[in-house]
PDB file of N, CA and C in Angstrom:
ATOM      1  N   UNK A   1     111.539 129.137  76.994  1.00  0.00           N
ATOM      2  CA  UNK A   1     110.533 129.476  77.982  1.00  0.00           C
ATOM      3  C   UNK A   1     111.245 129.976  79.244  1.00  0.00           C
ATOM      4  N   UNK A   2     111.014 131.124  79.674  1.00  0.00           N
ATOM      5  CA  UNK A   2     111.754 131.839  81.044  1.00  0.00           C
ATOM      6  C   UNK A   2     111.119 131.072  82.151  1.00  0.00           C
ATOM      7  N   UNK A   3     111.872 130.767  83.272  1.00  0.00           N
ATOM      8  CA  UNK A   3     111.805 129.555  84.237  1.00  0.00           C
ATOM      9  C   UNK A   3     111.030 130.617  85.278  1.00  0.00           C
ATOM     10  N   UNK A   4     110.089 131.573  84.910  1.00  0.00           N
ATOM     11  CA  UNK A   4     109.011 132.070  85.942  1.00  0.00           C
ATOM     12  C   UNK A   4     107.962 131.931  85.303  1.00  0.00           C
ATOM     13  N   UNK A   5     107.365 131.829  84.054  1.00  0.00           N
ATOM     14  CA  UNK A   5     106.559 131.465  83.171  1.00  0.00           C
ATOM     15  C   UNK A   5     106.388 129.667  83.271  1.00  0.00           C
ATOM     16  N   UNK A   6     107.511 129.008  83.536  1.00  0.00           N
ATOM     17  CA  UNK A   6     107.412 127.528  83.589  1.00  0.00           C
ATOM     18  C   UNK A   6     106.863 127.159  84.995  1.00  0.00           C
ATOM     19  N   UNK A   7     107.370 128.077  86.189  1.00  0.00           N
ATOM     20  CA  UNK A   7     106.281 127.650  87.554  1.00  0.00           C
ATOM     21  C   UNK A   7     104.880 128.015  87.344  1.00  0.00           C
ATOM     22  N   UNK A   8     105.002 129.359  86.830  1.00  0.00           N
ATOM     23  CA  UNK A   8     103.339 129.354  86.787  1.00  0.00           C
ATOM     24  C   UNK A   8     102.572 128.490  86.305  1.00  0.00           C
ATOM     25  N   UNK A   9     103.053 128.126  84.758  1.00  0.00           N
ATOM     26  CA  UNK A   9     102.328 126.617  84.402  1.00  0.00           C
ATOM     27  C   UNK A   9     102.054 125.553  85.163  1.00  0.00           C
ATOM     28  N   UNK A  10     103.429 125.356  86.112  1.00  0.00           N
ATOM     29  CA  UNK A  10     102.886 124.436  86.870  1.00  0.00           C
ATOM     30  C   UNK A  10     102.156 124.443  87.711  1.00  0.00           C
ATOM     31  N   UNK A  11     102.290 125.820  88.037  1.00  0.00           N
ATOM     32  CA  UNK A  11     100.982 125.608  89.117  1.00  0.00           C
ATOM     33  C   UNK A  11     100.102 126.023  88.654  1.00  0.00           C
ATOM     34  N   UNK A  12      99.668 125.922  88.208  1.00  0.00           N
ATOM     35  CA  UNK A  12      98.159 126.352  87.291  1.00  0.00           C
ATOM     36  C   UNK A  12      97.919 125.207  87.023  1.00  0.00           C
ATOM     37  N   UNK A  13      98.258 124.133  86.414  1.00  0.00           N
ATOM     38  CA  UNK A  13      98.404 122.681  86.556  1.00  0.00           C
ATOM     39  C   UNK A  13      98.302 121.474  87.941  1.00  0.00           C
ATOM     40  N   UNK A  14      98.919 122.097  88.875  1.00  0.00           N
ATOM     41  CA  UNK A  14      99.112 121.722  89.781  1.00  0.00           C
ATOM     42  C   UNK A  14      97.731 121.555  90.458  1.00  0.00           C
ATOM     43  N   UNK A  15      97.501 122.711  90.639  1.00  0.00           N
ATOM     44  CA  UNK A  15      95.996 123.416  91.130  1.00  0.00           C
ATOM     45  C   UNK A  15      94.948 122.135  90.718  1.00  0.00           C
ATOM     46  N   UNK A  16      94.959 122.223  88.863  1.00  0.00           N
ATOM     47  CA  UNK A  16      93.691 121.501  88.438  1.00  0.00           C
ATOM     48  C   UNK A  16      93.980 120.164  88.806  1.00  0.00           C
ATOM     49  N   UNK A  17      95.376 119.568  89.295  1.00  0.00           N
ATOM     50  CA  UNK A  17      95.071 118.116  89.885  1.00  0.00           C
ATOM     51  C   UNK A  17      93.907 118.427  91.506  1.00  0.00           C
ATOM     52  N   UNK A  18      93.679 119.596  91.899  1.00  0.00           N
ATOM     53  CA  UNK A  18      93.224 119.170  93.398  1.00  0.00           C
ATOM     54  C   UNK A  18      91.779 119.963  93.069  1.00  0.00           C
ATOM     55  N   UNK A  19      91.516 120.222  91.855  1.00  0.00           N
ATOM     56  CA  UNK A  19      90.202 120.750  91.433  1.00  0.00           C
ATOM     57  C   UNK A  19      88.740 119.462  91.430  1.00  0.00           C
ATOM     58  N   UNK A  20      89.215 118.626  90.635  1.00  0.00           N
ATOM     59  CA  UNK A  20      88.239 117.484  90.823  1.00  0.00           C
ATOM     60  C   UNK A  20      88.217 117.229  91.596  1.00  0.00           C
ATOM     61  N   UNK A  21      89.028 116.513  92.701  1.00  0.00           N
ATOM     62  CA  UNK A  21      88.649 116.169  93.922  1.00  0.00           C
ATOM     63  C   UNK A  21      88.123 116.740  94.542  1.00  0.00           C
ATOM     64  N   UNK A  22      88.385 117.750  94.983  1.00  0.00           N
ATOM     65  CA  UNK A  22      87.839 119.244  95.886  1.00  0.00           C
ATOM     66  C   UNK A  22      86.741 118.998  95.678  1.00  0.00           C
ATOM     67  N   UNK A  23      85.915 119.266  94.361  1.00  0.00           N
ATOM     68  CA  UNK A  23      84.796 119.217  93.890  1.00  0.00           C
ATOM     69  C   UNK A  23      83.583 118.490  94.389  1.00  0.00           C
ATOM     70  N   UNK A  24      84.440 117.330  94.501  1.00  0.00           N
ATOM     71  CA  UNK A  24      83.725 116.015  94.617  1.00  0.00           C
ATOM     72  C   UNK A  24      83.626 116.019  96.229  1.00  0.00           C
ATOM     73  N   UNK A  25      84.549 116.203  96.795  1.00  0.00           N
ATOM     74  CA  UNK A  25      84.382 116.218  98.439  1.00  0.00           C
ATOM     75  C   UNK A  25      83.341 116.856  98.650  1.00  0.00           C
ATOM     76  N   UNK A  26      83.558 118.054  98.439  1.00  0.00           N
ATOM     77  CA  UNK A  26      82.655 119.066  98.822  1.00  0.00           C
ATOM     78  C   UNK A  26      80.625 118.763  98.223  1.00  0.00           C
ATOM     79  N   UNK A  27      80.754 118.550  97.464  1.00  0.00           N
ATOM     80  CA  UNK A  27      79.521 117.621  97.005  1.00  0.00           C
ATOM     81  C   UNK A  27      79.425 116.838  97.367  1.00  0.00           C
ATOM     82  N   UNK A  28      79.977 115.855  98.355  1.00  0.00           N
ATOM     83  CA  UNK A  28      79.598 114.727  99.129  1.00  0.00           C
ATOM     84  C   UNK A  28      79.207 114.797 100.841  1.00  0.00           C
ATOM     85  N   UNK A  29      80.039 115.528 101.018  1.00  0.00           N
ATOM     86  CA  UNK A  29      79.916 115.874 102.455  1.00  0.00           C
ATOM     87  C   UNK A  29      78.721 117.162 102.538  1.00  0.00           C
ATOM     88  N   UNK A  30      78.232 118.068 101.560  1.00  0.00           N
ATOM     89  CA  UNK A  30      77.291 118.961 101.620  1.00  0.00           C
ATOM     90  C   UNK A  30      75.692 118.252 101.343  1.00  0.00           C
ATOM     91  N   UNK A  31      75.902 117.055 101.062  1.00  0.00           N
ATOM     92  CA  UNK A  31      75.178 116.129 100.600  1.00  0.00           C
ATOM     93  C   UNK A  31      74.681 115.116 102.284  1.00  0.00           C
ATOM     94  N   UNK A  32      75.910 114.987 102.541  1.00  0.00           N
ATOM     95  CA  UNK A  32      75.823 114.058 103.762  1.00  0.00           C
ATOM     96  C   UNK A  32      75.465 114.711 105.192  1.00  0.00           C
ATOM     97  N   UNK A  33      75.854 116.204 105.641  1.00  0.00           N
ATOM     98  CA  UNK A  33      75.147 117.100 106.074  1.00  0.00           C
ATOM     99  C   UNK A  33      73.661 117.451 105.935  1.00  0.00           C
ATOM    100  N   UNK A  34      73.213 117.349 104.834  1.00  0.00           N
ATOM    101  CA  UNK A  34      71.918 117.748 104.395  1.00  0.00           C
ATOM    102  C   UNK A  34      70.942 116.104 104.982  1.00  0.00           C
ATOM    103  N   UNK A  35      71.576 115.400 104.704  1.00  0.00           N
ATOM    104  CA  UNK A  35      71.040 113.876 104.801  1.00  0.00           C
ATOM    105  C   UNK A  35      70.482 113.880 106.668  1.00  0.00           C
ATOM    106  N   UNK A  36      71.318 114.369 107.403  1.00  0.00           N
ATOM    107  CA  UNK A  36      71.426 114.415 108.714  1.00  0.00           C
ATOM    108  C   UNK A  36      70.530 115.204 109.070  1.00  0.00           C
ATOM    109  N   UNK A  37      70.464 116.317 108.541  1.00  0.00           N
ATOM    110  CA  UNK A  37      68.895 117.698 108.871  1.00  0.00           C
ATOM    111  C   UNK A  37      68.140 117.120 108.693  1.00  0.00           C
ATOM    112  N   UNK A  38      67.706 115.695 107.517  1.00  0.00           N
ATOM    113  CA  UNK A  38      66.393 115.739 106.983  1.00  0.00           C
ATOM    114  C   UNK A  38      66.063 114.482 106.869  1.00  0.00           C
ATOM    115  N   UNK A  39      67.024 113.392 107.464  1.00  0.00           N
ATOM    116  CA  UNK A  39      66.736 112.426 108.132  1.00  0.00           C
ATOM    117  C   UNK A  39      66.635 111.454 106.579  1.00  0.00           C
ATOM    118  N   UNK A  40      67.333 111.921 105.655  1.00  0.00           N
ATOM    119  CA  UNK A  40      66.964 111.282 104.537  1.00  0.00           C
ATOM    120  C   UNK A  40      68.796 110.144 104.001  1.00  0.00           C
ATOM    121  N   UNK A  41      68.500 109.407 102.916  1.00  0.00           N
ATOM    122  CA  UNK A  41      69.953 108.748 102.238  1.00  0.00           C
ATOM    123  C   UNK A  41      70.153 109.093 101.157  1.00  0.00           C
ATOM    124  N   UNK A  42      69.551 110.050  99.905  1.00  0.00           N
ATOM    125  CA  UNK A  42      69.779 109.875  98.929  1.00  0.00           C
ATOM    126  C   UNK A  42      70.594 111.541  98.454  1.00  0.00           C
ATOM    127  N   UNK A  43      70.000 112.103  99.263  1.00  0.00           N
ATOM    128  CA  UNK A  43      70.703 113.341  98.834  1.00  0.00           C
ATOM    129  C   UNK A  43      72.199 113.415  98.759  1.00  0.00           C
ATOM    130  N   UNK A  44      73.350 112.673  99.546  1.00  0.00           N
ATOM    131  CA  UNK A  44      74.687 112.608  99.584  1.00  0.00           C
ATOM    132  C   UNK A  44      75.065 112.184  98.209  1.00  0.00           C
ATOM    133  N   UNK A  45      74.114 111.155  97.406  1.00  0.00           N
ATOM    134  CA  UNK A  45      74.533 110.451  96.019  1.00  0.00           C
ATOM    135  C   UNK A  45      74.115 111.809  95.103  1.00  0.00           C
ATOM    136  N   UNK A  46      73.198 112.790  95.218  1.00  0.00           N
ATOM    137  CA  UNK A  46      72.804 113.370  94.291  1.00  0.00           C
ATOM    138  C   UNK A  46      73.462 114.728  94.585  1.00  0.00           C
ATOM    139  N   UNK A  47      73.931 115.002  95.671  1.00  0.00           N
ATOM    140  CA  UNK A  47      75.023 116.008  95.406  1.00  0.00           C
ATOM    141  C   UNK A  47      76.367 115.267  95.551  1.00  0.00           C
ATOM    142  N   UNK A  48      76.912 114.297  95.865  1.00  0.00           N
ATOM    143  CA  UNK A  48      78.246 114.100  94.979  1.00  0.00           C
ATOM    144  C   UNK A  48      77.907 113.899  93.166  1.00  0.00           C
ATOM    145  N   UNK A  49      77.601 113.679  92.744  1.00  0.00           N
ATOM    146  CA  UNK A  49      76.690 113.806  91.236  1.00  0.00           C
ATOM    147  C   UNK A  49      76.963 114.947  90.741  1.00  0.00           C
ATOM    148  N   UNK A  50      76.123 115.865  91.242  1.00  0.00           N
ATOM    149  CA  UNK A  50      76.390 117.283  91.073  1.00  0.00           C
ATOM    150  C   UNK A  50      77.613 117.815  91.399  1.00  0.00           C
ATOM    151  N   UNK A  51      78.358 117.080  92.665  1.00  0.00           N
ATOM    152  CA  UNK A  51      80.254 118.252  92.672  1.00  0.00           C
ATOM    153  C   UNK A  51      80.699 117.225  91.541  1.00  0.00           C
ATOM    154  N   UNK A  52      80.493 115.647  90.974  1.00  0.00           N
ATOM    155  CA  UNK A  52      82.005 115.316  89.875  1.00  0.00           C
ATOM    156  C   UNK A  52      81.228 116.600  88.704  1.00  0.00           C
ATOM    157  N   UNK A  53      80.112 116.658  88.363  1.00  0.00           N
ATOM    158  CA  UNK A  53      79.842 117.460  87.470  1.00  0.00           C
ATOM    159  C   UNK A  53      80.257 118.678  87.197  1.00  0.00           C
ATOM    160  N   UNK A  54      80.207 119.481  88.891  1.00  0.00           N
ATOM    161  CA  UNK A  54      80.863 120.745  88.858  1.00  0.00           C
ATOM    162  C   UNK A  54      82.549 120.749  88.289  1.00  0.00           C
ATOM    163  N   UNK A  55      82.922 119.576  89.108  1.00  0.00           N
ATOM    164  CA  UNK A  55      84.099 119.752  88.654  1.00  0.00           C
ATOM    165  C   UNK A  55      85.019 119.361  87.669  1.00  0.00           C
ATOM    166  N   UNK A  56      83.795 118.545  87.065  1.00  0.00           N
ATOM    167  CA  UNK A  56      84.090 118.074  85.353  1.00  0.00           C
ATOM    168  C   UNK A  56      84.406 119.984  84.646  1.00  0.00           C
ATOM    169  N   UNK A  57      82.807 120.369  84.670  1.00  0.00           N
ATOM    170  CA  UNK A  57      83.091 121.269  83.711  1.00  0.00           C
ATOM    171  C   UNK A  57      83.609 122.414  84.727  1.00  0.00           C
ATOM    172  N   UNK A  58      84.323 122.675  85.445  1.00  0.00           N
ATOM    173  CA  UNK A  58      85.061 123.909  85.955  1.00  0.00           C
ATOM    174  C   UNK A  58      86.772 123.038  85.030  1.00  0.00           C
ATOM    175  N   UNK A  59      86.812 122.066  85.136  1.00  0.00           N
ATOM    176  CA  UNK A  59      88.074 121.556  84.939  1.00  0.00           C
ATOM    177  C   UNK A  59      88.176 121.604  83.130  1.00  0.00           C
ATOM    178  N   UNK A  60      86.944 121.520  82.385  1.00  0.00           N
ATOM    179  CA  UNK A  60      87.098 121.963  80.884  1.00  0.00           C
ATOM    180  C   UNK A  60      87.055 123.160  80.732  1.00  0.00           C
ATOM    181  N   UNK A  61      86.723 123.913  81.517  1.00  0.00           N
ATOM    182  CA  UNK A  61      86.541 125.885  81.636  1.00  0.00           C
ATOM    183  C   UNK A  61      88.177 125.848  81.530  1.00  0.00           C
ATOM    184  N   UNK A  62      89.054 125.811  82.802  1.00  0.00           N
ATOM    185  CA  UNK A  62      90.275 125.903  82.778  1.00  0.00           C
ATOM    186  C   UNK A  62      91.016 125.195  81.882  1.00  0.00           C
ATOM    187  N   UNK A  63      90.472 124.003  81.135  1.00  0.00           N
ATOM    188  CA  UNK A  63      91.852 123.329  80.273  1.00  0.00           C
ATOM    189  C   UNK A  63      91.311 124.669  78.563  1.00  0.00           C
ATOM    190  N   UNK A  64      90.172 125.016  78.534  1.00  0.00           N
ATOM    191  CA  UNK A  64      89.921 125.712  77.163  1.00  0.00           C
ATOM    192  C   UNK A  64      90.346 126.783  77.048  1.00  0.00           C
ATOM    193  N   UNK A  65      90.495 127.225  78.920  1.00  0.00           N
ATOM    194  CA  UNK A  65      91.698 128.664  78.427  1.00  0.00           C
ATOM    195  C   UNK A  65      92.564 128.494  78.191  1.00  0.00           C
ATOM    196  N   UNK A  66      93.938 127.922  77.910  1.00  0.00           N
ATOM    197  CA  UNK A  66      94.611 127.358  77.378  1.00  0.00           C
ATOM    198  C   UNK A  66      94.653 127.121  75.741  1.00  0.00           C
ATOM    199  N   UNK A  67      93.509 126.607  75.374  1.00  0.00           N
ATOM    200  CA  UNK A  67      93.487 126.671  74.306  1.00  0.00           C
ATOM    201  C   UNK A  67      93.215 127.792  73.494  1.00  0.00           C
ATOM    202  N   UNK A  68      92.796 129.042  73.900  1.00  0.00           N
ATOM    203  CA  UNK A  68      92.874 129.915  73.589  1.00  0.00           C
ATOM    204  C   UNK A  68      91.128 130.560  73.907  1.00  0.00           C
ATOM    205  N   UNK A  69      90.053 129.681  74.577  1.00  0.00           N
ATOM    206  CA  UNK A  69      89.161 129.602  74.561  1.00  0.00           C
ATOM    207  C   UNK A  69      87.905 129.452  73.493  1.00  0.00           C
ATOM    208  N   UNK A  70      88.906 128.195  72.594  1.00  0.00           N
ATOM    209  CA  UNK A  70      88.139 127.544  71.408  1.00  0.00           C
ATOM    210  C   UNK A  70      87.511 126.354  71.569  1.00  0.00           C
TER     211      UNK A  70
END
């Protein structure tokens, strides 16, 4: 394996460690913003919900290319 082909892996790798999280932040705090406009508590739980989800399946999108997209 040529050692410019082996960084890219890693970072392509690298990346999907800060993909879930990202995800999830961002679905929590767009959640907790919204809560504040509308004077409400539940919306922060139902969009962090929705970012682990997003970033469940954005994170099986990227591991299936890899597999060849099978």
């Amino acid at each position: 394996m040529p050692k410019d082909d082996w960084y890219r892996q890693f970072g392509k790798y690298y990346g999907l460690a800060f993909l879930l999280p990202t995800c999830i932040l961002v679905g929590y705090v767009l959640g907790y913003f919204l809560d504040k406009a509308f004077g409400t508590h539940i919306l922060r739980i139902i969009f962090l919900f929705l970012g682990i989800a997003a970033g469940m399946i954005e994170l099986i999108r990227e591991l299936n290319k890899d597999d060849g997209g099978q």
